[in-house]
C-alpha atoms as a PDB file:
ATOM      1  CA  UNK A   1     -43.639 -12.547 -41.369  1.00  0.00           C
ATOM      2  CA  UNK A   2     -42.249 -16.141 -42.467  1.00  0.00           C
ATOM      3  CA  UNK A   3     -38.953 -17.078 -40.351  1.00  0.00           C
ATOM      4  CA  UNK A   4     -37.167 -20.039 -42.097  1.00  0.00           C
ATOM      5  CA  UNK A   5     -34.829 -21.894 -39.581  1.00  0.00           C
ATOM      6  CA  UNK A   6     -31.718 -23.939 -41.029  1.00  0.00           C
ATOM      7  CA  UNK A   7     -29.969 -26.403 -39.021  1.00  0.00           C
ATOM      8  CA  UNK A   8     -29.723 -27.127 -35.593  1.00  0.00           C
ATOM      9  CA  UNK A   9     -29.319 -23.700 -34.279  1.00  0.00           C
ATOM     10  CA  UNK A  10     -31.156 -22.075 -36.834  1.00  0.00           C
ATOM     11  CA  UNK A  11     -34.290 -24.117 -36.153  1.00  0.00           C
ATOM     12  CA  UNK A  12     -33.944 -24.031 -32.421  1.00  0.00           C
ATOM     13  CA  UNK A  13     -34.289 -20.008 -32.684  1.00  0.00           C
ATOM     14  CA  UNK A  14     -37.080 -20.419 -35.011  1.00  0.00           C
ATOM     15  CA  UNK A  15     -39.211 -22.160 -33.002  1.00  0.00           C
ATOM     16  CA  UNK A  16     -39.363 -19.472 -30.301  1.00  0.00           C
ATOM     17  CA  UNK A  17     -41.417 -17.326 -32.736  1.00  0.00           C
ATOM     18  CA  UNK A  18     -43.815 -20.068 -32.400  1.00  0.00           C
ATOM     19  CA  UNK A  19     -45.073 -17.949 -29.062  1.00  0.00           C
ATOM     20  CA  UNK A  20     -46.006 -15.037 -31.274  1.00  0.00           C
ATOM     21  CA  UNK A  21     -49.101 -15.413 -33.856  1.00  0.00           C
ATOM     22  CA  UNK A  22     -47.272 -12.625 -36.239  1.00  0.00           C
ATOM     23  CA  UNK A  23     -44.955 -15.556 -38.101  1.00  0.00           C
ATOM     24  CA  UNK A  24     -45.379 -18.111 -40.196  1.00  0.00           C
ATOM     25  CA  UNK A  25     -42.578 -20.445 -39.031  1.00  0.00           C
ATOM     26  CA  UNK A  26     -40.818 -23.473 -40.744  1.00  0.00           C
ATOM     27  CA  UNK A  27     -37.827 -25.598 -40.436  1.00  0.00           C
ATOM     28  CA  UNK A  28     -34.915 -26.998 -42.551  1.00  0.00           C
ATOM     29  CA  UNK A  29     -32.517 -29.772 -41.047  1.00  0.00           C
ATOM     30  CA  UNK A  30     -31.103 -33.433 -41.627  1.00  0.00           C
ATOM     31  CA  UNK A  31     -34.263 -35.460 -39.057  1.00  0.00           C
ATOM     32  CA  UNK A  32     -36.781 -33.569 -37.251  1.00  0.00           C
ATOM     33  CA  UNK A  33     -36.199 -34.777 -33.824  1.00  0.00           C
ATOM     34  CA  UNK A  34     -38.193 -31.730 -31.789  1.00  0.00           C
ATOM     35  CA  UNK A  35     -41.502 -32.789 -34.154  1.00  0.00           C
ATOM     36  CA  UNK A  36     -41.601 -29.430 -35.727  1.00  0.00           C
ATOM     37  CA  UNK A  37     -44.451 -28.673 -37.756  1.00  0.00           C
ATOM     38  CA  UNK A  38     -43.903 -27.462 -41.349  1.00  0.00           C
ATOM     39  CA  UNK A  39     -41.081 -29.216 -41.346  1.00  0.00           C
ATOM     40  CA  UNK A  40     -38.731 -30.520 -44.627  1.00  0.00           C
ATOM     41  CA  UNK A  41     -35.780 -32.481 -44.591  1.00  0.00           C
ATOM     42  CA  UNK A  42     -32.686 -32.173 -46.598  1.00  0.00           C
ATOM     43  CA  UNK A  43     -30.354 -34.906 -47.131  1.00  0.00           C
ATOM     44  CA  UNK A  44     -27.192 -35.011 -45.431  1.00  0.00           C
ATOM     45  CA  UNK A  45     -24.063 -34.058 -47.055  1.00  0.00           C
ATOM     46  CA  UNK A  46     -20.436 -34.991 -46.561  1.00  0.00           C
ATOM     47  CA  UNK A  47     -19.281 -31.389 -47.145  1.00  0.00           C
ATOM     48  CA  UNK A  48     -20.463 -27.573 -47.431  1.00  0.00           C
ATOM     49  CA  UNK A  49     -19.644 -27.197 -50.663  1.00  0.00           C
ATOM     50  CA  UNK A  50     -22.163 -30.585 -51.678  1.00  0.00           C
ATOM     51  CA  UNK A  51     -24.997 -28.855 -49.461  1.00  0.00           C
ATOM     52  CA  UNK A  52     -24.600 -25.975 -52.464  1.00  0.00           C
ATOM     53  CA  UNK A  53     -23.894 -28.454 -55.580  1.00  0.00           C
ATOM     54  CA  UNK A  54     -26.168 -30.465 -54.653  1.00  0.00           C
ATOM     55  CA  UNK A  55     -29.065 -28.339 -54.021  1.00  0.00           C
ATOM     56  CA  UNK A  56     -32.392 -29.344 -54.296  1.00  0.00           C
ATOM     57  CA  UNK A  57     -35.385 -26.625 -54.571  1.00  0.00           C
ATOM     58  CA  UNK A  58     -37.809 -27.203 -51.328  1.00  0.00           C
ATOM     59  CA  UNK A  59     -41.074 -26.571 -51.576  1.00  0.00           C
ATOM     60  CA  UNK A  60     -41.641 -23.869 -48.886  1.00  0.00           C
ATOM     61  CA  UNK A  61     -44.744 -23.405 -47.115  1.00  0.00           C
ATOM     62  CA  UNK A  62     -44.345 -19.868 -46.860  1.00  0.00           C
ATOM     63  CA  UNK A  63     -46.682 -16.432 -47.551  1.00  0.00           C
ATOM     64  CA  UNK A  64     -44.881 -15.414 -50.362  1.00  0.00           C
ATOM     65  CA  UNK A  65     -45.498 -11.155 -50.089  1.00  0.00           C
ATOM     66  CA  UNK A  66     -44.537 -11.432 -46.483  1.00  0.00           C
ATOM     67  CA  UNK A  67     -41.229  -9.995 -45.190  1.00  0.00           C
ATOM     68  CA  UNK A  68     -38.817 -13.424 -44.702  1.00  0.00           C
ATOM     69  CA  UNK A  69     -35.904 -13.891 -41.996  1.00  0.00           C
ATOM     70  CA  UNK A  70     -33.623 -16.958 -42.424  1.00  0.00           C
ATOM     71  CA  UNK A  71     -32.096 -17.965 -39.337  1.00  0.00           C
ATOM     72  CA  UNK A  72     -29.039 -19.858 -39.316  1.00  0.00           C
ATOM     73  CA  UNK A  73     -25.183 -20.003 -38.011  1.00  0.00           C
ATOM     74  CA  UNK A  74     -22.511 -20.788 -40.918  1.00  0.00           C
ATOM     75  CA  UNK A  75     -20.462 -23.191 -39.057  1.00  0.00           C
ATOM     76  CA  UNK A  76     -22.608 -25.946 -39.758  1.00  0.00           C
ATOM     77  CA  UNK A  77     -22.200 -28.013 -43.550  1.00  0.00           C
ATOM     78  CA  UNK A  78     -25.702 -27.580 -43.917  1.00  0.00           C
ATOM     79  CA  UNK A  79     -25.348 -23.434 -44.067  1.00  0.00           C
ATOM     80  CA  UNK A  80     -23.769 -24.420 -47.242  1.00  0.00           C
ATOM     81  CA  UNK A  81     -27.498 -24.520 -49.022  1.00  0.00           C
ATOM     82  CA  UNK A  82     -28.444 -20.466 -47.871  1.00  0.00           C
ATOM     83  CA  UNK A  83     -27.241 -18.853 -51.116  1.00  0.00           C
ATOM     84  CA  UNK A  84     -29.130 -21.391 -52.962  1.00  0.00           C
ATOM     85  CA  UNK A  85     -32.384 -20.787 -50.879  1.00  0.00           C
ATOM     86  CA  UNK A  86     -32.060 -17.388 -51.433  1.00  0.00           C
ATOM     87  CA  UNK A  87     -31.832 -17.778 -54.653  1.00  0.00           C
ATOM     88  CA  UNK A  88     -35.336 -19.939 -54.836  1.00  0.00           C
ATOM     89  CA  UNK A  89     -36.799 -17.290 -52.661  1.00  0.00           C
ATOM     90  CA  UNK A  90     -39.220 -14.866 -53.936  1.00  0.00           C
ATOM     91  CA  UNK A  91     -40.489 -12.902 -51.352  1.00  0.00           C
ATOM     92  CA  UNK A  92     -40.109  -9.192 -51.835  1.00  0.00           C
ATOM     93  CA  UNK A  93     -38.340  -8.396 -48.171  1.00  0.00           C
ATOM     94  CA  UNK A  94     -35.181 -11.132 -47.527  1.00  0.00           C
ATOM     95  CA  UNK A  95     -33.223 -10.335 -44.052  1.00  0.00           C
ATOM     96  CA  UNK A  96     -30.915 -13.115 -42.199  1.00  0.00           C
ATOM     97  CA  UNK A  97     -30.876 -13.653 -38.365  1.00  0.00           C
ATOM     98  CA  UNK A  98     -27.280 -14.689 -38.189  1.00  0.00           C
ATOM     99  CA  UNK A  99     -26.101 -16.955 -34.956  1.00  0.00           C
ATOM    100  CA  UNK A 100     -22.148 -16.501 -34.048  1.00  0.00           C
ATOM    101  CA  UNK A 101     -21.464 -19.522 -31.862  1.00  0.00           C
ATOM    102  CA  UNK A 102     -19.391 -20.164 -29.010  1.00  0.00           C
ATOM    103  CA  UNK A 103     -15.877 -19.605 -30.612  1.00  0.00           C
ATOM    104  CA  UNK A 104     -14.676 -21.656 -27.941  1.00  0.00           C
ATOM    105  CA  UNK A 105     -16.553 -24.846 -28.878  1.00  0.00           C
ATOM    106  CA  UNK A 106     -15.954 -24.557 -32.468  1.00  0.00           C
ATOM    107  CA  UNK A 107     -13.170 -26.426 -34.622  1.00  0.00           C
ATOM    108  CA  UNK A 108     -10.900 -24.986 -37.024  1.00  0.00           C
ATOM    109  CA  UNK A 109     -13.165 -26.316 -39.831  1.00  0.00           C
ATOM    110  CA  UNK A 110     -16.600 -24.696 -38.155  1.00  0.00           C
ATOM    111  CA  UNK A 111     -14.725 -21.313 -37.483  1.00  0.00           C
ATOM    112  CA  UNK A 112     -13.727 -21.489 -41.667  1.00  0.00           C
ATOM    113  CA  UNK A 113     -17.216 -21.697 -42.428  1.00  0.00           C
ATOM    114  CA  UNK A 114     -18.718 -19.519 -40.355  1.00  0.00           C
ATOM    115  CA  UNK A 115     -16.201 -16.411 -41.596  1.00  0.00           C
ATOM    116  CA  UNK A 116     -16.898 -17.867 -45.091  1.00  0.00           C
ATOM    117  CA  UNK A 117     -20.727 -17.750 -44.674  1.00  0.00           C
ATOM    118  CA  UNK A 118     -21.174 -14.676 -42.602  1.00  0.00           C
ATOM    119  CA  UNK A 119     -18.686 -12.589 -44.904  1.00  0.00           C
ATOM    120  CA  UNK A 120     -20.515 -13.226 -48.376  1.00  0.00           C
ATOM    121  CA  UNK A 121     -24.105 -12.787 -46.233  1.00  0.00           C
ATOM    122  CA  UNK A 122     -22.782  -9.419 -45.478  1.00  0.00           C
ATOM    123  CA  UNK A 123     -21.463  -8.628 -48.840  1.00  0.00           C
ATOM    124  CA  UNK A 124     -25.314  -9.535 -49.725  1.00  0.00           C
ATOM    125  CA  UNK A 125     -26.563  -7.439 -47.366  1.00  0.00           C
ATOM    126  CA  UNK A 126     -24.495  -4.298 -48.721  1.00  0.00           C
ATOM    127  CA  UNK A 127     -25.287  -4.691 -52.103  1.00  0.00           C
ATOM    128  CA  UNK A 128     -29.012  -5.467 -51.047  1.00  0.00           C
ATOM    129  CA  UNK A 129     -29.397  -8.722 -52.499  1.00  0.00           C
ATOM    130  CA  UNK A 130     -31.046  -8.912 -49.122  1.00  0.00           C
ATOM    131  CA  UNK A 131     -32.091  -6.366 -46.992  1.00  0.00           C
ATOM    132  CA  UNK A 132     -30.117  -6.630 -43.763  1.00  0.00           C
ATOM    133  CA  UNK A 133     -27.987  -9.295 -41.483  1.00  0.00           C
ATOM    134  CA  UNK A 134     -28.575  -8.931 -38.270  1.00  0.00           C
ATOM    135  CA  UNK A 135     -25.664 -10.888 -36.136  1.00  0.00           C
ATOM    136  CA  UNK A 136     -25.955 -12.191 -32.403  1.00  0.00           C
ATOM    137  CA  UNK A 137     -22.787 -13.627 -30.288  1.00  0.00           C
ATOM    138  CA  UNK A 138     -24.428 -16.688 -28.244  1.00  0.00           C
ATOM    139  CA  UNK A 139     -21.448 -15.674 -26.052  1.00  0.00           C
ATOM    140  CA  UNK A 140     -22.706 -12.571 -25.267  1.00  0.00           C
ATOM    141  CA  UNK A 141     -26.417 -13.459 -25.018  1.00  0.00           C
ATOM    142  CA  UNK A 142     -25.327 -15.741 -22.746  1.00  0.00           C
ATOM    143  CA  UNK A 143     -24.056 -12.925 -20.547  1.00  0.00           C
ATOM    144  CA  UNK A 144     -27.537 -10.685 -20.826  1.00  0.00           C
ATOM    145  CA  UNK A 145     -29.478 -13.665 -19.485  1.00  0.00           C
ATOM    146  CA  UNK A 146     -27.134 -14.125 -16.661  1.00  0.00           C
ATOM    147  CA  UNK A 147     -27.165 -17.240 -14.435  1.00  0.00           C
ATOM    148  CA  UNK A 148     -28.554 -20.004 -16.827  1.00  0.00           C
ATOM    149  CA  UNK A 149     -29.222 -23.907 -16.149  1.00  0.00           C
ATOM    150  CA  UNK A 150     -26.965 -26.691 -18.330  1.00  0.00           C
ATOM    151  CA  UNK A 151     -30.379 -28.049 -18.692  1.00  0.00           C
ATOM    152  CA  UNK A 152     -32.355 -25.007 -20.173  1.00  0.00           C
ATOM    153  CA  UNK A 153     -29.572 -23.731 -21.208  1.00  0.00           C
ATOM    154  CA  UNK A 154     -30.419 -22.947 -25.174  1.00  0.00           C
ATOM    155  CA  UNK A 155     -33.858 -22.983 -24.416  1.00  0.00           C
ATOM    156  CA  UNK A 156     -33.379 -19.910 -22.663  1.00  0.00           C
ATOM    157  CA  UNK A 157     -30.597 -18.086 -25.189  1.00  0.00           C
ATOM    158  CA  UNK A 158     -32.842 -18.527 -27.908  1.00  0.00           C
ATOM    159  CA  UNK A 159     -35.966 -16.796 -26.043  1.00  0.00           C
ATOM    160  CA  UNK A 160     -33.064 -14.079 -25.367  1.00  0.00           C
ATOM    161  CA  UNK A 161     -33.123 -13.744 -29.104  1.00  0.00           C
ATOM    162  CA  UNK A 162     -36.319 -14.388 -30.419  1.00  0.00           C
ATOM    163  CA  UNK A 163     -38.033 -12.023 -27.513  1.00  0.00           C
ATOM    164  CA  UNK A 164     -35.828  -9.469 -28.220  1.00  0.00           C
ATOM    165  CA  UNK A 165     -36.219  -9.527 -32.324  1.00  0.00           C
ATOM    166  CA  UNK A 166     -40.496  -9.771 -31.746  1.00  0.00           C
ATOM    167  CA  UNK A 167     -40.389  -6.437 -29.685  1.00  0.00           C
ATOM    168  CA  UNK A 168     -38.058  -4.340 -32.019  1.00  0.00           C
ATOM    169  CA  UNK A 169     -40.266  -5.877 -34.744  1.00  0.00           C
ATOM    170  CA  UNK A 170     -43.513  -4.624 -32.918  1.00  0.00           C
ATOM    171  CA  UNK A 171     -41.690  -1.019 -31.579  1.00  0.00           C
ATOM    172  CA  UNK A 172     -40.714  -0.732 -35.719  1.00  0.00           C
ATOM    173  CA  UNK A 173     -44.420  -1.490 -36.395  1.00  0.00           C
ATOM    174  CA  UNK A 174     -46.056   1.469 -34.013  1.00  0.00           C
ATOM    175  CA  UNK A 175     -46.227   5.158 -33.605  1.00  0.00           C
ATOM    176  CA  UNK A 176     -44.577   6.370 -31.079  1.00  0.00           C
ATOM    177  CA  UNK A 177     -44.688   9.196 -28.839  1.00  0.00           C
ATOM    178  CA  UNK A 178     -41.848  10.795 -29.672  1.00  0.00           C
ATOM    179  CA  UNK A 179     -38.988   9.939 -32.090  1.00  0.00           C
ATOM    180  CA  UNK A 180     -36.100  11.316 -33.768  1.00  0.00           C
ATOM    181  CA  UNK A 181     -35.131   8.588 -35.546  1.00  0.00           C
ATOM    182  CA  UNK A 182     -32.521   8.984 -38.875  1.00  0.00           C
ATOM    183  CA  UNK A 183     -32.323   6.163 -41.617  1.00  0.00           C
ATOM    184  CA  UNK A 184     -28.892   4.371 -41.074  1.00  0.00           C
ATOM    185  CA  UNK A 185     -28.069   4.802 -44.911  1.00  0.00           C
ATOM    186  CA  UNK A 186     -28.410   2.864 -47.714  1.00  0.00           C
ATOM    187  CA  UNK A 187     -25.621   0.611 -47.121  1.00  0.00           C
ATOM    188  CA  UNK A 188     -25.714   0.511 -43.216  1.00  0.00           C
ATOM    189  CA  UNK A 189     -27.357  -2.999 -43.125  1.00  0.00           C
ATOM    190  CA  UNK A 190     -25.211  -4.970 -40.979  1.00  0.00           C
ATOM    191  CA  UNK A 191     -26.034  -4.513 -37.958  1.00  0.00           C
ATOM    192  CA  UNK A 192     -27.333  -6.275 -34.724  1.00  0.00           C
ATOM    193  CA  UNK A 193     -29.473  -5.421 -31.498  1.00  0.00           C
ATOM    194  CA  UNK A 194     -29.242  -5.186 -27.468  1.00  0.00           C
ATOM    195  CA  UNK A 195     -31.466  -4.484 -24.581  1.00  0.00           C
ATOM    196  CA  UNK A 196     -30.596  -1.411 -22.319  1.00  0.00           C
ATOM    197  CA  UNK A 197     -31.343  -0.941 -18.371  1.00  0.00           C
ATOM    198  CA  UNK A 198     -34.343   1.430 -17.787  1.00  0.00           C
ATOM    199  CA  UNK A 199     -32.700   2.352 -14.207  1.00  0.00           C
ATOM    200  CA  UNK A 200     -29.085   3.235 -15.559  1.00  0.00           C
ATOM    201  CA  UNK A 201     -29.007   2.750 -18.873  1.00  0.00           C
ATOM    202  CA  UNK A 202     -27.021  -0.289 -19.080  1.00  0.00           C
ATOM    203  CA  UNK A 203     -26.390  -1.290 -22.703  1.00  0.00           C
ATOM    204  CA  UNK A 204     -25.701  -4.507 -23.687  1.00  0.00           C
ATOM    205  CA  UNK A 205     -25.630  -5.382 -27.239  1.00  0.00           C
ATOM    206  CA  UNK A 206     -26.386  -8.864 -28.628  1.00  0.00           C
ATOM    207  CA  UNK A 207     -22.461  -8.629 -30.502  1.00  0.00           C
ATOM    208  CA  UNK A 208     -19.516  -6.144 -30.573  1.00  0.00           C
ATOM    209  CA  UNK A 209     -20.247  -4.578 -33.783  1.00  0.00           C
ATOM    210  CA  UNK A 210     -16.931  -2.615 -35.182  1.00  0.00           C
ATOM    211  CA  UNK A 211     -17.700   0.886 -36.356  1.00  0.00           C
ATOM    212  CA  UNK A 212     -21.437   1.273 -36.112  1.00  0.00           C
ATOM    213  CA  UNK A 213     -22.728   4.152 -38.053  1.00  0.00           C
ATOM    214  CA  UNK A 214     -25.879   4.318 -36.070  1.00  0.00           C
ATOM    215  CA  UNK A 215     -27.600   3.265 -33.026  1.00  0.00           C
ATOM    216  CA  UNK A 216     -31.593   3.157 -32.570  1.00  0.00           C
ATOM    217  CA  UNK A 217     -33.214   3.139 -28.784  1.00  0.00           C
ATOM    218  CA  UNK A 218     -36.724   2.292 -28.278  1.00  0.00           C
ATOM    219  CA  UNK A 219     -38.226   2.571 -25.492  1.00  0.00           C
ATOM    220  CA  UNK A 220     -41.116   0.693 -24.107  1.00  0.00           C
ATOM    221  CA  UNK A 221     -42.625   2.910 -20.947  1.00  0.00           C
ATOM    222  CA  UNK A 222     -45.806   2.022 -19.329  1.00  0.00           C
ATOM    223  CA  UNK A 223     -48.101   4.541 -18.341  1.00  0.00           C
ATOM    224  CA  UNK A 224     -47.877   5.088 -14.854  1.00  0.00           C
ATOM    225  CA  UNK A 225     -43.702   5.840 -15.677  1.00  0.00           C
ATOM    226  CA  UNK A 226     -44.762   7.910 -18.024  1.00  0.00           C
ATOM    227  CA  UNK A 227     -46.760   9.883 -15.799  1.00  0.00           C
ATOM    228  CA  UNK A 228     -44.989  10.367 -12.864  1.00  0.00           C
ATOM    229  CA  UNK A 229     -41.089  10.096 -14.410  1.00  0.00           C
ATOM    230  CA  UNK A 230     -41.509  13.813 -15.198  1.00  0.00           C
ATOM    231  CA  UNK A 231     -37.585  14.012 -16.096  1.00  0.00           C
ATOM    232  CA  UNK A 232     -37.628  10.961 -18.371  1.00  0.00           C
ATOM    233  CA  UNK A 233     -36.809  13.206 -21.855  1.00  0.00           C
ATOM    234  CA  UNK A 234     -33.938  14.458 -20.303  1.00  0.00           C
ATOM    235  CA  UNK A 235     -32.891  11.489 -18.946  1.00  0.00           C
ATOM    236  CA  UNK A 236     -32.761  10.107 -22.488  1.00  0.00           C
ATOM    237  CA  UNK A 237     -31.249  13.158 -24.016  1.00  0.00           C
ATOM    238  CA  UNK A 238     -28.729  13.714 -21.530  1.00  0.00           C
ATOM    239  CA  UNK A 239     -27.503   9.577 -22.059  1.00  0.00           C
ATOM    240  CA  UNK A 240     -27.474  10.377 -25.585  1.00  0.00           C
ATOM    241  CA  UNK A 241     -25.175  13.464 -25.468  1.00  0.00           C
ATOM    242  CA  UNK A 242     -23.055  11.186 -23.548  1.00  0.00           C
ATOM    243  CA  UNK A 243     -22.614   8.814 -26.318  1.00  0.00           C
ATOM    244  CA  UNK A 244     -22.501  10.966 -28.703  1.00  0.00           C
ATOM    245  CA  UNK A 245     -19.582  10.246 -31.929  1.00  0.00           C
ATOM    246  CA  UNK A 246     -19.339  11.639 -34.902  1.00  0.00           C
ATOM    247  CA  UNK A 247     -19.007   9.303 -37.114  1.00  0.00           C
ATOM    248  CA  UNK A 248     -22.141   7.604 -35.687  1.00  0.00           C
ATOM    249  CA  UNK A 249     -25.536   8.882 -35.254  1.00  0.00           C
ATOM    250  CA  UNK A 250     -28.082   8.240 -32.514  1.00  0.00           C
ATOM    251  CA  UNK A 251     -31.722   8.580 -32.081  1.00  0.00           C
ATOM    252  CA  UNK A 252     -34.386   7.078 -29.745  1.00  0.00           C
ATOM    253  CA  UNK A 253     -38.617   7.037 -29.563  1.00  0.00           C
ATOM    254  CA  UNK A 254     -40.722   6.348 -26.699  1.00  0.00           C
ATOM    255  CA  UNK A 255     -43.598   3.712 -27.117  1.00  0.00           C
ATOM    256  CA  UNK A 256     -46.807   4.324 -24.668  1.00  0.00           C
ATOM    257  CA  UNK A 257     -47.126   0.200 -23.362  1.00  0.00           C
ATOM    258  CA  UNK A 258     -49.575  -1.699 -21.470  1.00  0.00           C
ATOM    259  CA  UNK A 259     -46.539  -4.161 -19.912  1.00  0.00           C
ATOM    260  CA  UNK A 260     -45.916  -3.944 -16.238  1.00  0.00           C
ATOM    261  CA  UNK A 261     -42.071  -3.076 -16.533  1.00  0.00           C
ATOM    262  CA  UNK A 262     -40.280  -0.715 -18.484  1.00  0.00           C
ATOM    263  CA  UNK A 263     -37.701  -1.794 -21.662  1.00  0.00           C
ATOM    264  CA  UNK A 264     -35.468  -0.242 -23.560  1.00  0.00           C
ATOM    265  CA  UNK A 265     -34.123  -2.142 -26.602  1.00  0.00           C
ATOM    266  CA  UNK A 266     -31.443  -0.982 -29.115  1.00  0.00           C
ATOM    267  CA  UNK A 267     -30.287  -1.693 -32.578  1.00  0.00           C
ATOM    268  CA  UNK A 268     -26.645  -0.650 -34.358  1.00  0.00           C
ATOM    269  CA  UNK A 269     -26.352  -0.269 -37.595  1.00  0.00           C
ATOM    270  CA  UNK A 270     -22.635  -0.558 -39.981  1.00  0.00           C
ATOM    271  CA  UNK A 271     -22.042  -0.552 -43.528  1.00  0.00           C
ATOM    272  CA  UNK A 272     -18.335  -2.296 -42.478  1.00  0.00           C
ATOM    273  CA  UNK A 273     -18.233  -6.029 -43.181  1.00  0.00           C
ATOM    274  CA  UNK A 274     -17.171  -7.914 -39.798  1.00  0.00           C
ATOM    275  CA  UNK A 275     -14.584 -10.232 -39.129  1.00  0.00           C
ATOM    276  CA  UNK A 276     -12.449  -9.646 -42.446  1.00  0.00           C
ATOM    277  CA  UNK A 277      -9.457 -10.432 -40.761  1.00  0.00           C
ATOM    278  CA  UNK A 278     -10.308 -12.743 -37.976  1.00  0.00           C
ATOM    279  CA  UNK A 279      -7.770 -15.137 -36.700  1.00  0.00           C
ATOM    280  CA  UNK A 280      -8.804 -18.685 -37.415  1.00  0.00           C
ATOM    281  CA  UNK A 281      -6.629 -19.938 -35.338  1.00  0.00           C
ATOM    282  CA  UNK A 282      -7.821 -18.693 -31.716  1.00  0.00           C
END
């Protein structure tokens, strides 16, 4: 899989895939002051619109029948250059990791962008010019790690993220033991993903998606749970029925793992765009 970071927060998630050996990792930005390998450098623009006017084609390092995520937050200028990239692009499988910053932190200009960007990447992802947006609230990551350092503090969101995208990649990638697992829809491809509590089924989801159509759970149980939790299916089943909507469907699958803990991770799934009508001004 090739993950393409862009700007500063884009790149910074990026390079936690670096851990894995299943990605082919490079980086877009103004200077490359981390040292990243595979690297290329855009110039810097005064304005978003320029990053798009001005576009340049890069010459991407990339394997180009492998499935590509491009990993990026829109308040930035430099998220001004996505549609164009996607454009250039010729992979057969295109999906964005999408990073909602701190609202808090932002100005009114960055919280412009960002509704601008991440509303025409999920009109893209409806009408699959690309195959899905997955978003993520560094807010509410922050809140799944828990206590975290000033120091290593992004360090340590964007493992939250990265970690949590490689094992729903590898969960998506086995057989499991048991599954009953639904496709979200054709036009269910906005979505995001979560980790849930093993002991009480805890669910915290990486951003408060508004009218999810479908949620996924997979979980990761090592063998000795799986032998002696005798009760585990109806466990699951009965924290199911509890969540149970109509308007959106749920499914889970066990995975047989050689970790030493148990995880549960969780995706959601909406064909609504997000944020239509967000106040700028907050």
């Amino acid at each position: 899989m090739n993950i393409i970071g862009i700007g500063t927060p884009g790149c910074g998630v990026a390079s936690e895939f670096e851990a894995y050996e299943q990605y082919k990792v490079c980086y877009i930005d103004h200077e490359n002051k981390h040292g990243y390998k595979n690297f290329h450098k855009v110039t810097r623009r005064d304005s978003h619109e320029e990053y798009e006017s001005k576009y340049r084609k890069i010459k991407l390092n990339i394997e180009s029948k492998e499935q590509t995520v491009l990993v990026l937050s829109g308040a930035g200028k430099i998220s001004g250059l996505v549609l164009r990239l996607l454009e250039q692009i010729k992979v057969p499988s295109v999906e964005v990791l999408y990073i909602k910053p701190d609202f808090s932190l932002l100005s009114a200009a960055e919280k412009t962008r960002h509704k601008i960007v991440l509303g025409i990447l999920q009109q893209y992802a409806r009408s699959r010019l690309i195959n899905k947006i997955h978003v993520v609230d560094n807010s509410l990551v922050e809140k799944v790690v828990g206590d975290i350092s000033i120091q290593s503090y992004w360090s340590d969101i964007n493992k939250a993220i990265s970690s949590t995208f490689h094992m729903l990649q590898v969960f998506e990638n086995t057989e499991p033991l048991l599954s009953n697992f639904n496709s979200p829809g054709q036009t269910s491809n906005i979505g995001t993903f979560g980790v849930l509590s093993f002991n009480n089924f805890d669910e915290k989801a990486f951003y408060d998606l508004n009218k999810p159509r479908c949620k996924k759970y997979f979980f990761g149980v090592t063998e000795k749970t799986l032998n002696n939790e005798k009760d585990l299916l109806q466990r699951i089943r009965k924290f199911l029925s509890s969540q149970q909507d109509e308007k959106c469907d749920y499914g889970f699958a066990i995975y047989s793992t050689q970790y030493e803990h148990d995880y549960v991770y969780t995706t959601h799934h909406a064909s609504l765009v997000q944020e239509e009508d967000i106040a700028l001004q907050k």
